[in-house]
C-alpha atoms as a PDB file:
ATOM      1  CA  UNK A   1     142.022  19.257 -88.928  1.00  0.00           C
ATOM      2  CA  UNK A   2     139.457  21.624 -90.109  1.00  0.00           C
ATOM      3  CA  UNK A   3     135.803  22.035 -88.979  1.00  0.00           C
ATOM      4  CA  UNK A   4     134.363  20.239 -91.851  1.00  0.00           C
ATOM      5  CA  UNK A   5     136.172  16.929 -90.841  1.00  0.00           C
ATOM      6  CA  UNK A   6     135.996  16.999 -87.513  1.00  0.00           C
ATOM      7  CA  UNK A   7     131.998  17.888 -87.743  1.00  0.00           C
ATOM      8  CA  UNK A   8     131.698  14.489 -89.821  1.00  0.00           C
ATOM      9  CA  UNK A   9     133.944  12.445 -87.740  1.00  0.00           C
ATOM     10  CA  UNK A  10     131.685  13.203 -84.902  1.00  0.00           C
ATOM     11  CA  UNK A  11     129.696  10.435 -83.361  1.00  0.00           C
ATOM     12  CA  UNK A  12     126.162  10.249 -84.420  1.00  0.00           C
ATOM     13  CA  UNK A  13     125.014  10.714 -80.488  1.00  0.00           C
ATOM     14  CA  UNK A  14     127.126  14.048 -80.709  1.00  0.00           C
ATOM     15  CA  UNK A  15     125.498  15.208 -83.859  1.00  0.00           C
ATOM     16  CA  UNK A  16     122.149  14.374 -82.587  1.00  0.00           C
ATOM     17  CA  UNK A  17     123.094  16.468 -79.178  1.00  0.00           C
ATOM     18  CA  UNK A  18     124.214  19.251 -81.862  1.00  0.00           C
ATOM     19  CA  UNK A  19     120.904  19.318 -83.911  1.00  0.00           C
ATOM     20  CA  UNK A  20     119.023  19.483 -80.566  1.00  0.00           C
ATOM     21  CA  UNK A  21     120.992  21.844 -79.694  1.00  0.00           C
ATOM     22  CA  UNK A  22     119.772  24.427 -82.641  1.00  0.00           C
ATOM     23  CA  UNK A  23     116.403  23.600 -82.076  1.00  0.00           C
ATOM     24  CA  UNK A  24     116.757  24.527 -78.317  1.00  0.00           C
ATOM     25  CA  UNK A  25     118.604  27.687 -79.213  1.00  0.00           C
ATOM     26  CA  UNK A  26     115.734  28.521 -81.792  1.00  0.00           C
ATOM     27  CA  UNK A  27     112.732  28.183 -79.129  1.00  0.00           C
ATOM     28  CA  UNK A  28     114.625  30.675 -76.848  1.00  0.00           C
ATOM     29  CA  UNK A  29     114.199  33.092 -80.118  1.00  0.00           C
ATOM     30  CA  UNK A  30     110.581  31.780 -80.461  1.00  0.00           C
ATOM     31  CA  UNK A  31     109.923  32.546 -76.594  1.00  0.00           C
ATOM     32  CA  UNK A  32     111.543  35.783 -76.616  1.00  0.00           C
ATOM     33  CA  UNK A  33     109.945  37.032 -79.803  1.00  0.00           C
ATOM     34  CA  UNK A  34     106.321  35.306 -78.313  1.00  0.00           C
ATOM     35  CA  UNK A  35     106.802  37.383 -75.285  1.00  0.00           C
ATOM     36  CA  UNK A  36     107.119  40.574 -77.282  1.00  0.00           C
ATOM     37  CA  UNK A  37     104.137  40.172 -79.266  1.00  0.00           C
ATOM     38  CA  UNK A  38     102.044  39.060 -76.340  1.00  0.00           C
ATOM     39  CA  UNK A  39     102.695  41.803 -73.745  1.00  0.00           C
ATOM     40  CA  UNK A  40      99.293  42.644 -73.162  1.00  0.00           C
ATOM     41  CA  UNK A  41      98.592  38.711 -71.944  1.00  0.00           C
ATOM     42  CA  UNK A  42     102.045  39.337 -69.534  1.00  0.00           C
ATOM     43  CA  UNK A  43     100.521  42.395 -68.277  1.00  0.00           C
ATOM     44  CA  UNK A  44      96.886  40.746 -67.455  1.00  0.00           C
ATOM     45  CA  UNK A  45      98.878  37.761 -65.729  1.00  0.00           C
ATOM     46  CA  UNK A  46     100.971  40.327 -63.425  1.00  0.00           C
ATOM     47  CA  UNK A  47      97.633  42.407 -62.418  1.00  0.00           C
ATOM     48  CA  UNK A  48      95.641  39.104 -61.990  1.00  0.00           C
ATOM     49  CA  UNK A  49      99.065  37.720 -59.433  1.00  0.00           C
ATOM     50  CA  UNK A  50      99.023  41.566 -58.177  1.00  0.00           C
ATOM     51  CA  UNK A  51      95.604  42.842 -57.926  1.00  0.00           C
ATOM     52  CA  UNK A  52      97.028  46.082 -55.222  1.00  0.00           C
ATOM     53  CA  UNK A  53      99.853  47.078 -58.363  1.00  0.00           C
ATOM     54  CA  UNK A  54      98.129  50.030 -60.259  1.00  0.00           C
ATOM     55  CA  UNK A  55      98.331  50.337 -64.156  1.00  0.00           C
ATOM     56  CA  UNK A  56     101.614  52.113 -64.298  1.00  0.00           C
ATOM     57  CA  UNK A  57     103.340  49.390 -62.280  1.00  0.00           C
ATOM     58  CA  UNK A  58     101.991  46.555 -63.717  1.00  0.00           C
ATOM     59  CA  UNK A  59     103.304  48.078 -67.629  1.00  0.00           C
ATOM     60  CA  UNK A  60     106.460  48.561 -65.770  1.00  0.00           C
ATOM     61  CA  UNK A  61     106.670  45.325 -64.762  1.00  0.00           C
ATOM     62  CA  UNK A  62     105.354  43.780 -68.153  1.00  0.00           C
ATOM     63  CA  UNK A  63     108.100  46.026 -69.417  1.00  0.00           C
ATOM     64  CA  UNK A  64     110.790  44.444 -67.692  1.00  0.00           C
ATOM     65  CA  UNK A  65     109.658  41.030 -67.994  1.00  0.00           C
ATOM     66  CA  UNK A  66     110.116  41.462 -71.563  1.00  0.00           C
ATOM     67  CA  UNK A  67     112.848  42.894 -71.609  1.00  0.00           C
ATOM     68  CA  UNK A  68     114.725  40.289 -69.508  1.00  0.00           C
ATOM     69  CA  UNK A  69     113.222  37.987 -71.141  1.00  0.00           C
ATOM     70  CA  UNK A  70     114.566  39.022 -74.161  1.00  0.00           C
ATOM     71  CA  UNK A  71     118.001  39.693 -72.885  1.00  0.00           C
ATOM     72  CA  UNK A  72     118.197  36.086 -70.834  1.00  0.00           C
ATOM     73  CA  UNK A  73     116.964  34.029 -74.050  1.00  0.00           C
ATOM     74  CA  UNK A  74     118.677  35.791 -76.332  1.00  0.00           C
ATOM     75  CA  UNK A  75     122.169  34.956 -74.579  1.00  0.00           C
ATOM     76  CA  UNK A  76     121.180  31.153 -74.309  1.00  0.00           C
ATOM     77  CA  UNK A  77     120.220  31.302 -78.273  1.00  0.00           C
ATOM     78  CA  UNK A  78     123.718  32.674 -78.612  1.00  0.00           C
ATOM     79  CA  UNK A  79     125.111  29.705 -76.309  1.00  0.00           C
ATOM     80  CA  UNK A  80     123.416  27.186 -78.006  1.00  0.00           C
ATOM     81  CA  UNK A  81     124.532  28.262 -81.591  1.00  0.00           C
ATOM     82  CA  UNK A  82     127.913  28.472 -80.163  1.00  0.00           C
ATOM     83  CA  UNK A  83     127.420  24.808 -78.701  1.00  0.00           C
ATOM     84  CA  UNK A  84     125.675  23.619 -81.853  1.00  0.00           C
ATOM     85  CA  UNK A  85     128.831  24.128 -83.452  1.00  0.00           C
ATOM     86  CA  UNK A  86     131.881  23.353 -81.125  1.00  0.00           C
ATOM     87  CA  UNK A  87     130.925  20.140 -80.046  1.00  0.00           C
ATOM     88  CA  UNK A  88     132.030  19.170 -82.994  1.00  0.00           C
ATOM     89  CA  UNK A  89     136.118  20.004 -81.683  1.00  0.00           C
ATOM     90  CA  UNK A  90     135.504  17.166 -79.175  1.00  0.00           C
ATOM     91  CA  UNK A  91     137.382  19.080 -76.843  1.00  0.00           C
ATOM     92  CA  UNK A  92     136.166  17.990 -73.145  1.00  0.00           C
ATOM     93  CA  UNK A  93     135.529  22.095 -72.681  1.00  0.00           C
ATOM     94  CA  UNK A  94     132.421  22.155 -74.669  1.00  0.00           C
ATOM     95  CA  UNK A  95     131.311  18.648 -73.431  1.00  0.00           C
ATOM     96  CA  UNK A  96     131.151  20.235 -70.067  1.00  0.00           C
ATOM     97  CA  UNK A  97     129.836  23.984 -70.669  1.00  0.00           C
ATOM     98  CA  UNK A  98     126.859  21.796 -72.964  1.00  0.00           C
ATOM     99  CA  UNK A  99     125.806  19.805 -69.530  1.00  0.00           C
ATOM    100  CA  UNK A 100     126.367  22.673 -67.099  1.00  0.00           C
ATOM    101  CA  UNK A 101     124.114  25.056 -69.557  1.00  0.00           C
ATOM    102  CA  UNK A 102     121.148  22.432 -70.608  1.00  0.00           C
ATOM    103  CA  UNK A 103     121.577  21.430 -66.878  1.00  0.00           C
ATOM    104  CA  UNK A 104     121.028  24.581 -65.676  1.00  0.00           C
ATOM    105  CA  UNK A 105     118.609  25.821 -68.330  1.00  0.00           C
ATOM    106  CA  UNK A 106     116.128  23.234 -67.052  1.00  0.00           C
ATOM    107  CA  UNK A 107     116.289  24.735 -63.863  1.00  0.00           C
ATOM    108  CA  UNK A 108     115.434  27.929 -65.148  1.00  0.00           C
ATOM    109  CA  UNK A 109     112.279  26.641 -66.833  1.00  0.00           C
ATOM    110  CA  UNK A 110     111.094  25.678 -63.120  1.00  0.00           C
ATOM    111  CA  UNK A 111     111.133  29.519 -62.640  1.00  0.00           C
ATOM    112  CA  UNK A 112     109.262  30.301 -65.439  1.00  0.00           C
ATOM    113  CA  UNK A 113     107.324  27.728 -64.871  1.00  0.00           C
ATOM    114  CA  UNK A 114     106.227  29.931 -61.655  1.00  0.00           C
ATOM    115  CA  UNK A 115     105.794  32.629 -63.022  1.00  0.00           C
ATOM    116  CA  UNK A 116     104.046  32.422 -65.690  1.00  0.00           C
ATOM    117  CA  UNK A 117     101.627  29.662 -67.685  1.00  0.00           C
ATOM    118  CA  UNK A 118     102.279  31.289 -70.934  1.00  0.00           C
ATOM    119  CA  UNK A 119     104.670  28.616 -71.880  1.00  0.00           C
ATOM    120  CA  UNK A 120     103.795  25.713 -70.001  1.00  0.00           C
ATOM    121  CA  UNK A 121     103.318  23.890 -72.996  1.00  0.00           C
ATOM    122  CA  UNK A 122     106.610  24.471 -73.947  1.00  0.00           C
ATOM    123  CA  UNK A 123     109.248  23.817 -70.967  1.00  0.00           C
ATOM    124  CA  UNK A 124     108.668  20.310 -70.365  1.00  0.00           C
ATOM    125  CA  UNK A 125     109.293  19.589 -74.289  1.00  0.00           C
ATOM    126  CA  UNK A 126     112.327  21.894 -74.026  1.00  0.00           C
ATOM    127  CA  UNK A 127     113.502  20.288 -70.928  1.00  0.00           C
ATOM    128  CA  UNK A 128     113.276  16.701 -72.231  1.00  0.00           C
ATOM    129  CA  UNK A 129     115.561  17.812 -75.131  1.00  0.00           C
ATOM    130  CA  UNK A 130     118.159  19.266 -72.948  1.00  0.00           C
ATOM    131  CA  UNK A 131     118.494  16.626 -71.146  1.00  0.00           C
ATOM    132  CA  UNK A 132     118.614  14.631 -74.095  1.00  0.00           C
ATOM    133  CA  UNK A 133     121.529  16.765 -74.986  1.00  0.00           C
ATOM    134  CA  UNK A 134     123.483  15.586 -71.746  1.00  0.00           C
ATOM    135  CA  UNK A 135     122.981  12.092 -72.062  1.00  0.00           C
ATOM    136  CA  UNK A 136     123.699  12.138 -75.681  1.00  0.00           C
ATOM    137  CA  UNK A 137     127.302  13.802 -75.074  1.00  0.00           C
ATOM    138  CA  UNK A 138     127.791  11.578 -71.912  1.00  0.00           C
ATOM    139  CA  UNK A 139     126.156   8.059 -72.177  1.00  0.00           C
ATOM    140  CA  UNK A 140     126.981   6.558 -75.658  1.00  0.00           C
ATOM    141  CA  UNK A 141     130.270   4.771 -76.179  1.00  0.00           C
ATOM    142  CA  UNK A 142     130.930   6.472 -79.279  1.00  0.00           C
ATOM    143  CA  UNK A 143     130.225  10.411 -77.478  1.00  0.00           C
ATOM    144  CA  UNK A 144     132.534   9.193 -74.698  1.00  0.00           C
ATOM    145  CA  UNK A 145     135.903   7.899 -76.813  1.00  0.00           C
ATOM    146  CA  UNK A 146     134.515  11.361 -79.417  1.00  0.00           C
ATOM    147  CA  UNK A 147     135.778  13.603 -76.201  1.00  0.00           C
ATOM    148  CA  UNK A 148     138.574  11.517 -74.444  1.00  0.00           C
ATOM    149  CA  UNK A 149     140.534  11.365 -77.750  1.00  0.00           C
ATOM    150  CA  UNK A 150     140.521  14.908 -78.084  1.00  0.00           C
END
């Protein structure tokens, strides 16, 4: 069965989880390209936490912030394009690695959460839609025969 089939066979719960999916996998691109361009706010939040770092350390750590940042959202952008997509397979595989990751990602917004407010706005609306993305592929009648059949 090719792609195209299988992606409209797919449960309307499972392409909901899929489309929420994309838009969780694009505000890891918006977060790592906001903490780029807003560096200098980073590095006033890690002198204002760490008032005995000098100037030097507190770029440095600005520097690595952003850079980790950038590395650590740009891998779950990656796995939520790839889980955007294969979902749509219905293989139990990618039923589980979506719940672990969303799970998991959620519990990574409680870190930043601590350590920084520059995107409190954000995580809680990002969270709710993750989780959405578990129930969706878990709850619904029609997401639960979509994976056992496959």
């Amino acid at each position: 069965m090719d792609t195209t089939a299988r992606t409209t066979s797919a449960p309307k719960p499972v392409r909901a989880a899929r489309t929420l999916l994309a838009l969780v996998g694009i505000s890891h691109l918006v977060v790592a390209v906001v903490m780029g361009a807003r560096e200098d706010a980073l590095r006033d939040e890690i002198a204002a936490q760490h008032p005995d770092f000098g100037t030097a350390e507190v770029a440095r750590s600005a520097d690595i912030a952003v850079v980790s940042g950038a590395v650590f959202h740009g891998l779950l952008l990656l796995l939520c394009a790839l889980l955007a997509v294969k979902p749509a397979s219905g293989r139990p595989w990618t039923r589980r690695l979506t719940t672990v990751s969303q799970l998991l990602s959620v519990a990574f917004g409680f870190f930043s959460w601590s350590s920084s407010p520059m995107f409190h706005a954000v995580i809680p609306v990002v969270a709710v839609a993750q989780l959405a993305v578990v129930v969706l592929v878990w709850a619904p009648r029609p997401s639960r025969d979509f994976f056992a059949r496959r």
